[in-house]
PDB file of N, CA and C in Angstrom:
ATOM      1  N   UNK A   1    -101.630   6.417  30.456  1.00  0.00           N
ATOM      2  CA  UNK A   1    -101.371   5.025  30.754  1.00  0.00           C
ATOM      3  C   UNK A   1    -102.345   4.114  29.997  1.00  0.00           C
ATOM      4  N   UNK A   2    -103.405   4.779  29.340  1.00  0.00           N
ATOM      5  CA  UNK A   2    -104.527   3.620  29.243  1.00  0.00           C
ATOM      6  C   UNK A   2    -104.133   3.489  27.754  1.00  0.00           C
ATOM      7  N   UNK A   3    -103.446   4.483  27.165  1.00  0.00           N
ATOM      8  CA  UNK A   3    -103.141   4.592  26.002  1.00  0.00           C
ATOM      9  C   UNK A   3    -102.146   3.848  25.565  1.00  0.00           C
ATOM     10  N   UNK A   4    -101.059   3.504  26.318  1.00  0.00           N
ATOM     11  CA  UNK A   4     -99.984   3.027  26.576  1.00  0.00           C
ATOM     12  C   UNK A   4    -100.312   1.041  26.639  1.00  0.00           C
ATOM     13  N   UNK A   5    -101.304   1.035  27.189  1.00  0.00           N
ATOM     14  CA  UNK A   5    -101.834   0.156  27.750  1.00  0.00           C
ATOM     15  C   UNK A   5    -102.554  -0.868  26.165  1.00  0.00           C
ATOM     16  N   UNK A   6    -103.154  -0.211  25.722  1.00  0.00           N
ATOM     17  CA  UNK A   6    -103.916  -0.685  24.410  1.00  0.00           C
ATOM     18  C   UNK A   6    -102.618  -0.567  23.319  1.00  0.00           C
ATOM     19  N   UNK A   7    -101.852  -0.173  23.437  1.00  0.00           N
ATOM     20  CA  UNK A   7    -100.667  -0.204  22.182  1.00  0.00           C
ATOM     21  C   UNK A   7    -100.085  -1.498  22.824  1.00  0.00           C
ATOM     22  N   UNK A   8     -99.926  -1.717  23.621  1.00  0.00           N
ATOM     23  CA  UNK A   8     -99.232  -3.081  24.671  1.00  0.00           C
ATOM     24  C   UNK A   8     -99.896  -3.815  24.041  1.00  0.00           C
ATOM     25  N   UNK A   9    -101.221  -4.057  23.947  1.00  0.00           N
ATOM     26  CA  UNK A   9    -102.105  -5.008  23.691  1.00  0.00           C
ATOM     27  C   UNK A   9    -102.236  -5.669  22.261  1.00  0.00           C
ATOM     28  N   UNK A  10    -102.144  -4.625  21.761  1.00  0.00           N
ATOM     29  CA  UNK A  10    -102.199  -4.741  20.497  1.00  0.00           C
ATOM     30  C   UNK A  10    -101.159  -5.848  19.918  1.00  0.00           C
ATOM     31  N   UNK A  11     -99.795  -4.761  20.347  1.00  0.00           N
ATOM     32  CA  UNK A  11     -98.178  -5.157  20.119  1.00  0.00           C
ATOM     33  C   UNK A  11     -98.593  -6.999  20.268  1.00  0.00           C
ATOM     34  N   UNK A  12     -98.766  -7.204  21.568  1.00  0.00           N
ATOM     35  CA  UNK A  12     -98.946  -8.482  22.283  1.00  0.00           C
ATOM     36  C   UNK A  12     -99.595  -9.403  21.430  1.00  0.00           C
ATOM     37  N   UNK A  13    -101.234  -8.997  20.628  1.00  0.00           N
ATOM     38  CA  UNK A  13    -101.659  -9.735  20.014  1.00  0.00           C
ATOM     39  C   UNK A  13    -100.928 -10.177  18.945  1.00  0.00           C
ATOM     40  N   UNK A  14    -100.707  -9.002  17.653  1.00  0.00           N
ATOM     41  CA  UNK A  14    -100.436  -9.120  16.777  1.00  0.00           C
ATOM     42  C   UNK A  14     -98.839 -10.408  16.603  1.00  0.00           C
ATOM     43  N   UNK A  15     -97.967 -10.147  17.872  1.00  0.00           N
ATOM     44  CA  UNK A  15     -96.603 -11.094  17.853  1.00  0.00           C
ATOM     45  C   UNK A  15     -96.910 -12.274  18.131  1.00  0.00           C
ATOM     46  N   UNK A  16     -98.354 -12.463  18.991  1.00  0.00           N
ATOM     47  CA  UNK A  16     -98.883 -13.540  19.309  1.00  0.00           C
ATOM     48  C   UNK A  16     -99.395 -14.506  17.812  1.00  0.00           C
ATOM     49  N   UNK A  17    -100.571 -13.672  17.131  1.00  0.00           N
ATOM     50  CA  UNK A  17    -100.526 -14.251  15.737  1.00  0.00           C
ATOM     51  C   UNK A  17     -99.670 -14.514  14.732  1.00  0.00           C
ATOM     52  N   UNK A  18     -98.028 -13.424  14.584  1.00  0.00           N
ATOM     53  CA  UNK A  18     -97.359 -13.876  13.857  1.00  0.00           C
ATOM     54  C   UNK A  18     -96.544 -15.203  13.819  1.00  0.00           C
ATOM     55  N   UNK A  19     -96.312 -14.798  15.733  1.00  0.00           N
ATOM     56  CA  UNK A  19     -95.234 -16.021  15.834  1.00  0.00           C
ATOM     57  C   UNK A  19     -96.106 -17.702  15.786  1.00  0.00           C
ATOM     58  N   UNK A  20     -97.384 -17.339  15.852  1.00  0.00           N
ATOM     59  CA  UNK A  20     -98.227 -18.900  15.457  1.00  0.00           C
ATOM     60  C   UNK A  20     -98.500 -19.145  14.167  1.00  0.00           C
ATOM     61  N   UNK A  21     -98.142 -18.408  13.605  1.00  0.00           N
ATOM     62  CA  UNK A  21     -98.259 -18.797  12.198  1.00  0.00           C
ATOM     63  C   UNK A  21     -96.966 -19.170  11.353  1.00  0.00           C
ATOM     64  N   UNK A  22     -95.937 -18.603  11.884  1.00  0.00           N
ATOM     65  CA  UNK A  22     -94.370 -18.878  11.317  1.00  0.00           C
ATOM     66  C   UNK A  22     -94.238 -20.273  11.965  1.00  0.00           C
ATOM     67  N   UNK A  23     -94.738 -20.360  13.197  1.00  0.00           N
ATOM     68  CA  UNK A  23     -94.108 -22.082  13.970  1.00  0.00           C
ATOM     69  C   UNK A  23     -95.171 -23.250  13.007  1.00  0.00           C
ATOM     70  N   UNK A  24     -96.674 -22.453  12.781  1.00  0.00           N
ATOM     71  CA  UNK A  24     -97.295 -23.741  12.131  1.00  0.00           C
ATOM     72  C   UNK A  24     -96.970 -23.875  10.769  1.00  0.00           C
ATOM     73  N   UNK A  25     -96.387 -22.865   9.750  1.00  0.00           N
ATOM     74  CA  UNK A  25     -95.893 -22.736   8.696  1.00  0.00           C
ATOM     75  C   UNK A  25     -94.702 -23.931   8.841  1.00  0.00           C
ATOM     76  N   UNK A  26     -93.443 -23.919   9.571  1.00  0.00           N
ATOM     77  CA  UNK A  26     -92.368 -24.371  10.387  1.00  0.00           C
ATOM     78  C   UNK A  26     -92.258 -25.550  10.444  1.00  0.00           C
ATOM     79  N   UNK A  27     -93.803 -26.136  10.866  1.00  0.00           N
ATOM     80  CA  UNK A  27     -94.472 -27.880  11.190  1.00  0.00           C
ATOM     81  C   UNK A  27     -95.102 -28.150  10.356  1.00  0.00           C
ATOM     82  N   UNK A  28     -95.172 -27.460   9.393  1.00  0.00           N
ATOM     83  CA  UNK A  28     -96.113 -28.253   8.366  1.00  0.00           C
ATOM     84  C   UNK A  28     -97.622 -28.333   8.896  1.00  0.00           C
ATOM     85  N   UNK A  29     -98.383 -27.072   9.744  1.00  0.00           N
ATOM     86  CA  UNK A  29     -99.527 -27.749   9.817  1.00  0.00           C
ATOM     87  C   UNK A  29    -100.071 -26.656   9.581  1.00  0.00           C
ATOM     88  N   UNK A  30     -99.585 -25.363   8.732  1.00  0.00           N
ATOM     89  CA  UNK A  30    -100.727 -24.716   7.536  1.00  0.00           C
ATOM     90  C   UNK A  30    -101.139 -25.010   6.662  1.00  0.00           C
ATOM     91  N   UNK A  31    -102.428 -24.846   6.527  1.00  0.00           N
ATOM     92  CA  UNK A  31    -102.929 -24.336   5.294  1.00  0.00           C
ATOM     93  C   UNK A  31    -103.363 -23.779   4.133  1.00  0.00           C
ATOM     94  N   UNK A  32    -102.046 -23.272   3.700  1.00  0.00           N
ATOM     95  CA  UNK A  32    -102.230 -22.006   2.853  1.00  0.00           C
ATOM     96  C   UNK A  32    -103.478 -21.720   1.932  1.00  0.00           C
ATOM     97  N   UNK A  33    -103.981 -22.824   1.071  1.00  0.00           N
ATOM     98  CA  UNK A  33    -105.252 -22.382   1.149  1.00  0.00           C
ATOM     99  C   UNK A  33    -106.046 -21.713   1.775  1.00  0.00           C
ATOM    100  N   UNK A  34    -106.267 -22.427   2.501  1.00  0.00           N
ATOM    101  CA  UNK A  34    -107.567 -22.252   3.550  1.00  0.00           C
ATOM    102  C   UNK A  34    -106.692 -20.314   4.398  1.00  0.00           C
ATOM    103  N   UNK A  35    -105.598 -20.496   4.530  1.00  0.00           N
ATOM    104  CA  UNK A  35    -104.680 -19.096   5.434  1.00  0.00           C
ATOM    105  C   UNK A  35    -105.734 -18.125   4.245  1.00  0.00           C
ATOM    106  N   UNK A  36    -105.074 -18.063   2.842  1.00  0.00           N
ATOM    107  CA  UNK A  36    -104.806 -17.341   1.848  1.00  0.00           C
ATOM    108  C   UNK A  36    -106.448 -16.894   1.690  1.00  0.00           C
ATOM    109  N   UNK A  37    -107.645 -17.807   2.201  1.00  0.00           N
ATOM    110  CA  UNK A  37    -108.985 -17.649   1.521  1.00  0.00           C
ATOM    111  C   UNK A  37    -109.624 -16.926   2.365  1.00  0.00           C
ATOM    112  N   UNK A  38    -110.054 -15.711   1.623  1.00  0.00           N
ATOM    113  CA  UNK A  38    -110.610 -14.513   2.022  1.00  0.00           C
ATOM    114  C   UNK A  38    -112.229 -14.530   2.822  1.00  0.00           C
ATOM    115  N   UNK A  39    -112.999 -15.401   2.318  1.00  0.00           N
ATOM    116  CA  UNK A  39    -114.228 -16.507   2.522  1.00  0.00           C
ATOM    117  C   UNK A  39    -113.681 -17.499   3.818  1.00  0.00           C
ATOM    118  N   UNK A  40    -113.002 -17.712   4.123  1.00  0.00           N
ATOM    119  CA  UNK A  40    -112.682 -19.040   5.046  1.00  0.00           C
ATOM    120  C   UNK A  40    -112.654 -18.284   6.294  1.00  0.00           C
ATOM    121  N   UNK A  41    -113.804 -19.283   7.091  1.00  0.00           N
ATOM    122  CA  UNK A  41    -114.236 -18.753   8.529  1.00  0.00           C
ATOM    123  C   UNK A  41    -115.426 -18.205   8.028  1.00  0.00           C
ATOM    124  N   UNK A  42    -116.340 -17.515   7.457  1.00  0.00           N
ATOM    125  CA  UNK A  42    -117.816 -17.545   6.989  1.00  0.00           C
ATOM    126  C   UNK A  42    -118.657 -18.569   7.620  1.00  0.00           C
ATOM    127  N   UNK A  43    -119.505 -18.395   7.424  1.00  0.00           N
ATOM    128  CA  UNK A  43    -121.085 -18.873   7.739  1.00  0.00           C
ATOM    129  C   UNK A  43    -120.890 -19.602   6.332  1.00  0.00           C
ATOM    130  N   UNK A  44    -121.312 -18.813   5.340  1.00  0.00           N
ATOM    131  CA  UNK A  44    -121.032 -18.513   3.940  1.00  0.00           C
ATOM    132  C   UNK A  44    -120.809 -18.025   2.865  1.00  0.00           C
ATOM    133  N   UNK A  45    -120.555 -19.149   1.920  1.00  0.00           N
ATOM    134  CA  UNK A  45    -119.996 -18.328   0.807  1.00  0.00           C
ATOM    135  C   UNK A  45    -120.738 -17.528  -0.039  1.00  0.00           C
ATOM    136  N   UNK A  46    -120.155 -16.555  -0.761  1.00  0.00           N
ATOM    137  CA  UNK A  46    -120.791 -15.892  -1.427  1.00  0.00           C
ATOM    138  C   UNK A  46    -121.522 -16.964  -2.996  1.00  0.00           C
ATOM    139  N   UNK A  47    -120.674 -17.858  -3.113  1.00  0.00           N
ATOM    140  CA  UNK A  47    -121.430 -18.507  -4.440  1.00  0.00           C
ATOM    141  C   UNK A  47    -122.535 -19.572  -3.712  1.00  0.00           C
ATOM    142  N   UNK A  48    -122.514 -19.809  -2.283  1.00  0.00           N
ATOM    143  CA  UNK A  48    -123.371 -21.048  -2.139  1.00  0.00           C
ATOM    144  C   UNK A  48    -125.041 -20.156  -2.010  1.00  0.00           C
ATOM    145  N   UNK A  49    -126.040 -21.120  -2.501  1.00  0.00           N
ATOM    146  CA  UNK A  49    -127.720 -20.885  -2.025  1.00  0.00           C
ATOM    147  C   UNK A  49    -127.847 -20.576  -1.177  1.00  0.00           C
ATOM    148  N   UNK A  50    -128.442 -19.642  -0.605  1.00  0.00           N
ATOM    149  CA  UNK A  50    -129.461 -19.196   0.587  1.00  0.00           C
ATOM    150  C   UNK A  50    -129.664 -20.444   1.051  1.00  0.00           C
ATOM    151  N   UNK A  51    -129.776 -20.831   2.419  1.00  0.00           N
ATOM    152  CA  UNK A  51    -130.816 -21.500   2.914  1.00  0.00           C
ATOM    153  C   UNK A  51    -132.276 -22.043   3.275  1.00  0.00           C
TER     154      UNK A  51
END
């Protein structure tokens, strides 16, 4: 059951992220940039200075 349980979860998340991304795709309020950039959501980037 617990096994059963985490495949549920999973299932759940993953339809959860697709279907929010097809509706904001849908409305016009992606950003494919920013979706597409591998760096986006970082602290930072790999080209910016140390602090």
């Amino acid at each position: 059951d617990r096994l059963l349980d985490m495949t549920r979860t999973a299932v759940n998340i993953t339809g959860d992220a697709t279907v929010t991304t097809i509706v904001a795709r849908s409305e016009g309020q992606l950003d494919l940039d920013v979706f597409n950039d591998p760096e986006a959501g970082t602290l930072y980037s790999a080209s910016s200075s140390s602090p």
